[in-house]
Protein backbone atom coordinates (compact mmCIF):
# COMPACT_ATOMS: atom_id res chain seq x y z
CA UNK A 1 15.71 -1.49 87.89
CA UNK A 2 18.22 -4.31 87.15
CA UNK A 3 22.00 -3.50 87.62
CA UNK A 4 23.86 -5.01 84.27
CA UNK A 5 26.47 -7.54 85.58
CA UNK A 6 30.53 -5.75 85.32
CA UNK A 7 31.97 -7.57 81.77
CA UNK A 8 34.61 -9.74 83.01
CA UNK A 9 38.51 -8.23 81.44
CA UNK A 10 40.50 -10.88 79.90
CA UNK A 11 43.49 -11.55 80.61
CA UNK A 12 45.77 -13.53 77.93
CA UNK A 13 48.94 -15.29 79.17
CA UNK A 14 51.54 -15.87 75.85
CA UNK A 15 53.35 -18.69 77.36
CA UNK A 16 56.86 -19.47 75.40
CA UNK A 17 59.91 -20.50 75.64
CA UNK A 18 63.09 -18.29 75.24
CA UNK A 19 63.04 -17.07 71.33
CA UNK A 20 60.07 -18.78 70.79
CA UNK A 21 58.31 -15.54 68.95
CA UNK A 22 56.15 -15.33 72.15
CA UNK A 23 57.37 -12.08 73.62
CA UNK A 24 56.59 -10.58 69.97
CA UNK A 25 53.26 -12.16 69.68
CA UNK A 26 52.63 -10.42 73.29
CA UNK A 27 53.55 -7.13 72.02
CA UNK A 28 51.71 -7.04 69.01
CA UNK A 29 48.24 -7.62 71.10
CA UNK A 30 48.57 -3.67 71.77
CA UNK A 31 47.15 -3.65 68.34
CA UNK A 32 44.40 -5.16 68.93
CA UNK A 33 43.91 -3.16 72.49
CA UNK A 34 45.14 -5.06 74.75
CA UNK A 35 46.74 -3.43 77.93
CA UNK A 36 50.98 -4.20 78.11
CA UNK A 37 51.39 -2.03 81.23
CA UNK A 38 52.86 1.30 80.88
CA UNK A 39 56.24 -0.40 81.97
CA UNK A 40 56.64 -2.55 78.86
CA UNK A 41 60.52 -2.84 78.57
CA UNK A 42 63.12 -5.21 77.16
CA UNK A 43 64.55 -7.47 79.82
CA UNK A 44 67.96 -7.98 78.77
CA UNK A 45 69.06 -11.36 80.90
CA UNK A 46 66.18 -13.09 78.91
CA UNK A 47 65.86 -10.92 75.79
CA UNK A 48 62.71 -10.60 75.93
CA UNK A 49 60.01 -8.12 76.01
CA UNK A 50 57.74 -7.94 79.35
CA UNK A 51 56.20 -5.82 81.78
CA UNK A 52 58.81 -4.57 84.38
CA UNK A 53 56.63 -4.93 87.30
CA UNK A 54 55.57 -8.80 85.81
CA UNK A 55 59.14 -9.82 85.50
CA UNK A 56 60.19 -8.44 88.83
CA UNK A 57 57.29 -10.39 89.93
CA UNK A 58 57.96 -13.56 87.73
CA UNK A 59 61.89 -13.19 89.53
CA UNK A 60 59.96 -12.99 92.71
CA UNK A 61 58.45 -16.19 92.64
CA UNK A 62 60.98 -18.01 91.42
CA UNK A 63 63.23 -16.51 94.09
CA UNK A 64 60.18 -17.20 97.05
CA UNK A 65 59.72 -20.74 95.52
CA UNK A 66 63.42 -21.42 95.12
CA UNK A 67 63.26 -22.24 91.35
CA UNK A 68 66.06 -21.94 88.83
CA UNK A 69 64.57 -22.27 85.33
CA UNK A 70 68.11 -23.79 84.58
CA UNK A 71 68.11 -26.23 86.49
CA UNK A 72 65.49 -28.19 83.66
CA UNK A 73 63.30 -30.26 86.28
CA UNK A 74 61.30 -28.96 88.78
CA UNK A 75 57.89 -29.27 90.75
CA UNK A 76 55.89 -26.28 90.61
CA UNK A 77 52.40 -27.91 91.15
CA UNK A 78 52.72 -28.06 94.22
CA UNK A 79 54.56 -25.44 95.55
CA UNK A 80 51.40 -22.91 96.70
CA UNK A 81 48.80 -23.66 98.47
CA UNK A 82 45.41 -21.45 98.53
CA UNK A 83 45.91 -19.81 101.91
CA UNK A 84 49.18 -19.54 101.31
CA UNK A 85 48.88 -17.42 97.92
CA UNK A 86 46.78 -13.86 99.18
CA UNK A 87 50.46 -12.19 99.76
CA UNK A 88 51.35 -12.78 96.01
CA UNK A 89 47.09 -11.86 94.80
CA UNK A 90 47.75 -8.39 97.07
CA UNK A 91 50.68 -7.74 94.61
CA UNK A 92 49.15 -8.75 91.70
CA UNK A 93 46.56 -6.54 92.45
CA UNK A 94 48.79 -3.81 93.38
CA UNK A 95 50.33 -4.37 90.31
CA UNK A 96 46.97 -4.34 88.04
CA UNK A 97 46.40 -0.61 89.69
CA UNK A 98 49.92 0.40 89.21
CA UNK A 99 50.15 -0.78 85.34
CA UNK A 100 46.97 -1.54 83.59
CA UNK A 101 44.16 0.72 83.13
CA UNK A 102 41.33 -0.12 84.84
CA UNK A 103 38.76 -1.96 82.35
CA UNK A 104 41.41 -2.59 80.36
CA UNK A 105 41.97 -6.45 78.72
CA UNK A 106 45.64 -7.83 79.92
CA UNK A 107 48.41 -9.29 78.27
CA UNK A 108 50.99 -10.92 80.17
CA UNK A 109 54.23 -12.70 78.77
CA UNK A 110 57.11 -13.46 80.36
CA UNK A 111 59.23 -16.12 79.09
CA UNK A 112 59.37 -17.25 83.02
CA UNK A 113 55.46 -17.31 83.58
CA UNK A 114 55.40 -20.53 80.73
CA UNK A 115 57.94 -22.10 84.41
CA UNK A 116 55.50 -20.35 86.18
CA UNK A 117 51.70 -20.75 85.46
CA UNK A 118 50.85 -23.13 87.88
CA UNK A 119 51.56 -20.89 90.53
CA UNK A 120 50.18 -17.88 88.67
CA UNK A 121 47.19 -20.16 88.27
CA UNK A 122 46.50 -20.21 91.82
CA UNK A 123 47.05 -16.34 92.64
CA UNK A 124 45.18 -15.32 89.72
CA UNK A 125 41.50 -13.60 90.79
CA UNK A 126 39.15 -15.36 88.54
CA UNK A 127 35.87 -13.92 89.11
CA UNK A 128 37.34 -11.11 87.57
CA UNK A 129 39.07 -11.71 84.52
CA UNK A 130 38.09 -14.49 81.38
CA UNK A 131 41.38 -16.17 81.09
CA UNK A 132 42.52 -17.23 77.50
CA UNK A 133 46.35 -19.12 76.94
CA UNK A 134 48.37 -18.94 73.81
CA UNK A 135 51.41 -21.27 73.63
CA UNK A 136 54.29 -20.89 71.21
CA UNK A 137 56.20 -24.21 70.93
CA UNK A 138 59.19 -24.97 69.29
CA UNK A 139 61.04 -27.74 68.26
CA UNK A 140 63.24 -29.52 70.61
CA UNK A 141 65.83 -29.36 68.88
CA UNK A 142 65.69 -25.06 67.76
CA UNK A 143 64.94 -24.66 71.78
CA UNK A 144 68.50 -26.80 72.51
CA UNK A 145 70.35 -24.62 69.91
CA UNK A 146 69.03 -21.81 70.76
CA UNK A 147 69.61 -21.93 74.73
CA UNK A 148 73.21 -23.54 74.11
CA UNK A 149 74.21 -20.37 71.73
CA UNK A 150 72.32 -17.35 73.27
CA UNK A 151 72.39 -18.75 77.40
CA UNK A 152 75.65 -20.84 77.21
CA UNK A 153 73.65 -24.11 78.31
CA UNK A 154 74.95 -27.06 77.28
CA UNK A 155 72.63 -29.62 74.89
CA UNK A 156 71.17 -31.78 77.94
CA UNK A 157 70.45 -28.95 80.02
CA UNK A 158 68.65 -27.22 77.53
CA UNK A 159 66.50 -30.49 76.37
CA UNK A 160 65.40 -30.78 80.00
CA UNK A 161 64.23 -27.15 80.45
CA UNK A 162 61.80 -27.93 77.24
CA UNK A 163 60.54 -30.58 78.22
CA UNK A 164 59.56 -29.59 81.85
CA UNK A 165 58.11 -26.38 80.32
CA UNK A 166 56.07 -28.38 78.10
CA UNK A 167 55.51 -31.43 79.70
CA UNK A 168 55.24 -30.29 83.37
């Protein structure tokens, strides 16, 4: 009597810039039955759509790991090392329990995990999920306007946080 090996969930991260269309891509995976979180709320300092417990937990790490997405240039490869990352994969998992039903496939999109991945990389529990990335780019230059008008960041500020999220 074999035991039939536990299907892997996927989990999608819809990586994107502010106004890149990437919080509204996220959202419309419920469509297609994939799990937002029962929190699934605007976050009005980004205006964007996310999970409430995955942005407090996006504003976490960047808090822990002393980043300012402003500030256009940073090293985040670097920043966590394996035995340092089972505090953050506790609350991820506390987080799964708390927000996703439990077979469920994941979406998660935060305009700060795109800052964020490589950290997310490392906390993430692979042998459970089949992870999948989607990345909404924009031009340089409708990224630039678009921080400048909406966040008040002036043009060379704005070019350097689009680069580093793309580039990094």
């Amino acid at each position: 009597n074999m035991v039939k090996d536990k299907k892997k969930r996927k989990l999608v991260f819809v990586l994107g810039l502010f106004q890149s269309g990437a919080s509204i891509f996220g959202n419309s995976l419920s469509k297609l039955k994939f799990d937002l979180g029962k929190s699934n709320i605007e976050v009005p300092e980004y205006k964007a759509y996310s999970n409430k417990k995955l942005a407090e937990f996006n504003k976490k790490l960047l808090e822990d790991f002393n980043i300012n997405w402003k500030d256009g240039f940073f090293d985040v490869w670097s920043e966590i090392e394996p035995e340092d990352s089972s505090e953050y994969q506790e609350e991820f998992e506390l987080i799964l329990e708390s927000e996703f039903d439990e077979d469920s496939d994941i979406v998660i999109y935060d305009p700060r995990t795109t800052f964020l991945l490589p950290i997310w990389k490392k906390i993430i529990p692979v042998i459970k999920f089949d992870i999948s990335y989607i990345i909404f780019t924009n031009t340089p230059q409708s990224n630039v306007e678009s921080l400048y008008y909406i966040r008040s960041l002036d043009h060379r500020q704005a070019l350097l946080i689009w680069l580093n999220a793309y580039f990094s």
